[in-house]
N, C-alpha and C. Protein backbone atom coordinates (compact mmCIF):
# COMPACT_ATOMS: atom_id res chain seq x y z
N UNK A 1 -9.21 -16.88 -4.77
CA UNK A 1 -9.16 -15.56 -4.17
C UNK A 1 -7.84 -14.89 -4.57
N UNK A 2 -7.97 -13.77 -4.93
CA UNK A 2 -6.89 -13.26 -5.38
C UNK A 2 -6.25 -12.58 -4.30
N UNK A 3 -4.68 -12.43 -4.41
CA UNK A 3 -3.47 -12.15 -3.17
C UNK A 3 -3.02 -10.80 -3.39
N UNK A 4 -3.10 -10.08 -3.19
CA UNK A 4 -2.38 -8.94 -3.39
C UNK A 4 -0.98 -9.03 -2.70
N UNK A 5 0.20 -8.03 -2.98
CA UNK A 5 1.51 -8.34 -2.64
C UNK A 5 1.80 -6.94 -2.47
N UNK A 6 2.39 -6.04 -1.43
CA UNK A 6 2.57 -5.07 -1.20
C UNK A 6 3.50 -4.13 -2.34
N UNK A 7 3.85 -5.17 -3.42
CA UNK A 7 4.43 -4.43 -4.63
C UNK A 7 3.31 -4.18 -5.74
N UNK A 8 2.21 -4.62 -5.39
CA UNK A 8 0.88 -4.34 -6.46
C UNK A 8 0.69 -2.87 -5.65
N UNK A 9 0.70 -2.23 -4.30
CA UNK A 9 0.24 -0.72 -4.18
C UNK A 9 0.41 0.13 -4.81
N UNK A 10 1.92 0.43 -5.80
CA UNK A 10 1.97 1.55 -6.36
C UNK A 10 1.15 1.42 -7.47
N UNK A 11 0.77 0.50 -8.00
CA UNK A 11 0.15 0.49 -9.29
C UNK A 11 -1.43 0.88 -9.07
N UNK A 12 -1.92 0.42 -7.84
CA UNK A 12 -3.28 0.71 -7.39
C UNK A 12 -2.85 2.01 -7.34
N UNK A 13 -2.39 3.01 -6.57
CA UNK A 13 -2.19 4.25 -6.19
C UNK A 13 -2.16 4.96 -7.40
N UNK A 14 -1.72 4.51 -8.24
CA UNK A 14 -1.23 5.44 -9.45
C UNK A 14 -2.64 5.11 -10.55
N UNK A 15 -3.23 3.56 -10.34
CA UNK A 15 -4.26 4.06 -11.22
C UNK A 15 -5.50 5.06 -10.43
N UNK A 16 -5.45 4.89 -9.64
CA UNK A 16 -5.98 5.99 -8.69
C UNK A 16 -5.90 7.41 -9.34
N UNK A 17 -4.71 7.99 -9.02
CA UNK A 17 -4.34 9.04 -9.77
C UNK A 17 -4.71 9.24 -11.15
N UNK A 18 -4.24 8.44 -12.09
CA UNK A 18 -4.56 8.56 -13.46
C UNK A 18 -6.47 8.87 -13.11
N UNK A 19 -7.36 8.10 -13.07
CA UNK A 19 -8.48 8.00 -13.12
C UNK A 19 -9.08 9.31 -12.17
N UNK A 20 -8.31 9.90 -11.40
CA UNK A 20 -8.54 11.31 -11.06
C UNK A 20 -8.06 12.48 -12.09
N UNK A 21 -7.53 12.45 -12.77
CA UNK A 21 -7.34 13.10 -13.48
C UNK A 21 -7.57 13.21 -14.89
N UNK A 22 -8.65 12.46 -14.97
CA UNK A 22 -9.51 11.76 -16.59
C UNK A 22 -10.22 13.40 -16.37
N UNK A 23 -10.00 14.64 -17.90
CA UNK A 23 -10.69 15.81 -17.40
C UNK A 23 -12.05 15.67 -17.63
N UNK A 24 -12.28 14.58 -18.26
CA UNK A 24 -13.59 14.03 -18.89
C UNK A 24 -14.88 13.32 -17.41
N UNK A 25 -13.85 13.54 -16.51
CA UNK A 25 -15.19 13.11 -14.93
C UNK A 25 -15.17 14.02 -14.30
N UNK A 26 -16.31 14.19 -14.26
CA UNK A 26 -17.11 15.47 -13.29
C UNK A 26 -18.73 15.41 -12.68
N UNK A 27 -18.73 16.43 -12.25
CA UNK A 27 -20.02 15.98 -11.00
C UNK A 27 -19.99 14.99 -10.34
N UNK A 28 -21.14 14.09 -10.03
CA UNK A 28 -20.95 12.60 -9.53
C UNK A 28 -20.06 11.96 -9.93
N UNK A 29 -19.73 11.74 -10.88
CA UNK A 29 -18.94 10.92 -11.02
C UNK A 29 -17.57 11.37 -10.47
N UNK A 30 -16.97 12.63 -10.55
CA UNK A 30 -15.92 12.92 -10.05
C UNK A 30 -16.29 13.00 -8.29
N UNK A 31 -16.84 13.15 -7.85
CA UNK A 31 -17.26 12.80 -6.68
C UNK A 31 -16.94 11.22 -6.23
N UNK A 32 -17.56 10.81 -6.70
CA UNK A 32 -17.96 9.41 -6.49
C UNK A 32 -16.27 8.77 -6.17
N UNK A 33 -15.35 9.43 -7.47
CA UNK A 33 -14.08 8.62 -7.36
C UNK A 33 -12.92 9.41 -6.63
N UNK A 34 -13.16 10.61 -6.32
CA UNK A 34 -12.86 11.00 -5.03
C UNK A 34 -12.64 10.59 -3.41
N UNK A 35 -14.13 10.28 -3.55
CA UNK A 35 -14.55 8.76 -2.26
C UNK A 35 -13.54 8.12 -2.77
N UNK A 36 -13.52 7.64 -3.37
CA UNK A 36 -13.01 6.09 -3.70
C UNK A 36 -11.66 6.14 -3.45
N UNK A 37 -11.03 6.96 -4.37
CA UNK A 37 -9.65 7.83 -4.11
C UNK A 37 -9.20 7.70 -2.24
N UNK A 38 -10.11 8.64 -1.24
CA UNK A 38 -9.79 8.57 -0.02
C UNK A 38 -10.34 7.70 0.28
N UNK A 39 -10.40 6.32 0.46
CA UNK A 39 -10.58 5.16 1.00
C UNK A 39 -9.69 4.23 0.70
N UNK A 40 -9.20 4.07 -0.84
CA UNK A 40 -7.60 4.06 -1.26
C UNK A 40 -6.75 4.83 -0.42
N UNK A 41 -7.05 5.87 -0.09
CA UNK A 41 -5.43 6.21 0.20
C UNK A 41 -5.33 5.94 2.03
N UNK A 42 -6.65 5.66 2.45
CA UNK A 42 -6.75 5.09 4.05
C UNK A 42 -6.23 3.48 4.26
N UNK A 43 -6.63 2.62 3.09
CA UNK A 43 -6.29 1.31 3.22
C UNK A 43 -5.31 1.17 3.14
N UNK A 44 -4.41 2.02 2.13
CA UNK A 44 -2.62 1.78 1.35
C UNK A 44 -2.03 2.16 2.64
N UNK A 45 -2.55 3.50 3.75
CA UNK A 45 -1.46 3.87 5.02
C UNK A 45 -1.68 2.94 6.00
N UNK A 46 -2.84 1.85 6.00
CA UNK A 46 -3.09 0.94 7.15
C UNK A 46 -1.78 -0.17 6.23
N UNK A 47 -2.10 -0.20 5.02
CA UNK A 47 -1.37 -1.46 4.82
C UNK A 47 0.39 -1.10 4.81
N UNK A 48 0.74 0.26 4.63
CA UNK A 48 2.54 0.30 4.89
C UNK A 48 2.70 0.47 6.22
N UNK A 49 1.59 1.01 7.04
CA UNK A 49 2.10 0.95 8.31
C UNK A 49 2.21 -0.46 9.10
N UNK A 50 1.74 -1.38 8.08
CA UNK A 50 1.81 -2.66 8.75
C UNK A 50 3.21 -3.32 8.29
N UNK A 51 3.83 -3.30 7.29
CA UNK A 51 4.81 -3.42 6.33
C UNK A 51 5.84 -2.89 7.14
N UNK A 52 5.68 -1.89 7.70
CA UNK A 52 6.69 -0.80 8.24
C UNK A 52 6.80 -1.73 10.20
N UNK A 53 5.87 -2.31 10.40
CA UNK A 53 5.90 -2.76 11.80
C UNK A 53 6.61 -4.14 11.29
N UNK A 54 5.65 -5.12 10.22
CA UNK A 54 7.03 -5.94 10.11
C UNK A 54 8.83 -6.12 9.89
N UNK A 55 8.28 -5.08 9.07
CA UNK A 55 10.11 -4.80 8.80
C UNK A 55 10.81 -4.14 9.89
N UNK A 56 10.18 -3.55 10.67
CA UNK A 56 10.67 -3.61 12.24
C UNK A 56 10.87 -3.88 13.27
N UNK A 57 10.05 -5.35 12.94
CA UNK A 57 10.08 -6.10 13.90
C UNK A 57 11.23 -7.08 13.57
N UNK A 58 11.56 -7.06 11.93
CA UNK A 58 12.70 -8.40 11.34
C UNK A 58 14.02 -7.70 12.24
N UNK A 59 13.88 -6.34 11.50
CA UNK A 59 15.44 -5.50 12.22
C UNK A 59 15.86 -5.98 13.51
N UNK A 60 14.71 -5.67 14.36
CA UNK A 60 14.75 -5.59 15.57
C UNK A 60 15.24 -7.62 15.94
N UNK A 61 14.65 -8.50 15.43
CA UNK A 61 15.26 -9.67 15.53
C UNK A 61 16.24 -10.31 15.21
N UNK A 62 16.85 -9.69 13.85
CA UNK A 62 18.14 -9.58 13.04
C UNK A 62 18.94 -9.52 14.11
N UNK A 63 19.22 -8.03 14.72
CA UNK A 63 19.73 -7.71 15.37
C UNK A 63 19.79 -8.45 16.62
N UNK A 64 19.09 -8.81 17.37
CA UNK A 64 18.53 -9.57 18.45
C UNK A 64 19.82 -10.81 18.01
N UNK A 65 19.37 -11.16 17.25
CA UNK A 65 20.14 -12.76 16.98
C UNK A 65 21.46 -12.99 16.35
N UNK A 66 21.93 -11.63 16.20
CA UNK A 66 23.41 -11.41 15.48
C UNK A 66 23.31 -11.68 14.02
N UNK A 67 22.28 -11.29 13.12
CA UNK A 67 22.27 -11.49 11.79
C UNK A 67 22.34 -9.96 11.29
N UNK A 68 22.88 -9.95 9.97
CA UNK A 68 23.16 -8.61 9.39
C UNK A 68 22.05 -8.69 8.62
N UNK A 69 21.13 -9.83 7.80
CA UNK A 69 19.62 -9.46 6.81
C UNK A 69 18.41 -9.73 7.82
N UNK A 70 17.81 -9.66 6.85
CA UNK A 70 15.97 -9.13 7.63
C UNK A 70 15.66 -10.08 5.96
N UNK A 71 14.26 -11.01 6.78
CA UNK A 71 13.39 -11.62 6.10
C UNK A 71 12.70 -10.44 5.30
N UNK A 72 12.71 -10.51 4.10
CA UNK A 72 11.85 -9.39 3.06
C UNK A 72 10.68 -9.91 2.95
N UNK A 73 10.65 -11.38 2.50
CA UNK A 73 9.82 -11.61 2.33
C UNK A 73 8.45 -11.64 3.00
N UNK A 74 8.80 -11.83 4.29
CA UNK A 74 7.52 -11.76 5.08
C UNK A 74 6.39 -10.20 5.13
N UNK A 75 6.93 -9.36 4.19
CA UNK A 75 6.19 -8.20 3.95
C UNK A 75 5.34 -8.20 2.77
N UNK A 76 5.59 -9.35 2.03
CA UNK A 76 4.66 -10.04 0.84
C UNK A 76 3.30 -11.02 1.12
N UNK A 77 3.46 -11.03 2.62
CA UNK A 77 2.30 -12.04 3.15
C UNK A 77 2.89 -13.79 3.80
């Protein structure tokens, strides 16, 4: 099963973009990846807003425990 890592999003996002802007898709098909497009861009704000609660939750324990870093890693899975 393959892992995704919250540093693979921009590259999804951006082929996103590129493939919206192929001037060569239209009608259905530009439709079609439109959808696709906003369902990408619903999953990527569920997945930084989750990113964004961990890394707020490290701060918030950092701090808690008298440490100046925050676990990064745990925003990689």
């Amino acid at each position: 099963m393959t892992r995704n890592k919250l540093s693979d999003l921009n590259d999804h996002l951006f082929m996103a973009l590129e493939r919206l802007g192929d001037e060569d898709l239209k009608g259905e098909d530009l439709d079609q990846e439109i959808e696709r497009s906003n369902a990408l861009t619903t999953v990527a704000g569920k997945i930084i807003d989750n990113g964004r609660l961990i890394l707020d939750a490290q701060k918030t324990a950092a701090e808690y425990n008298g440490r100046r870093n925050v676990n990064l890693e745990l925003l990689n899975g």
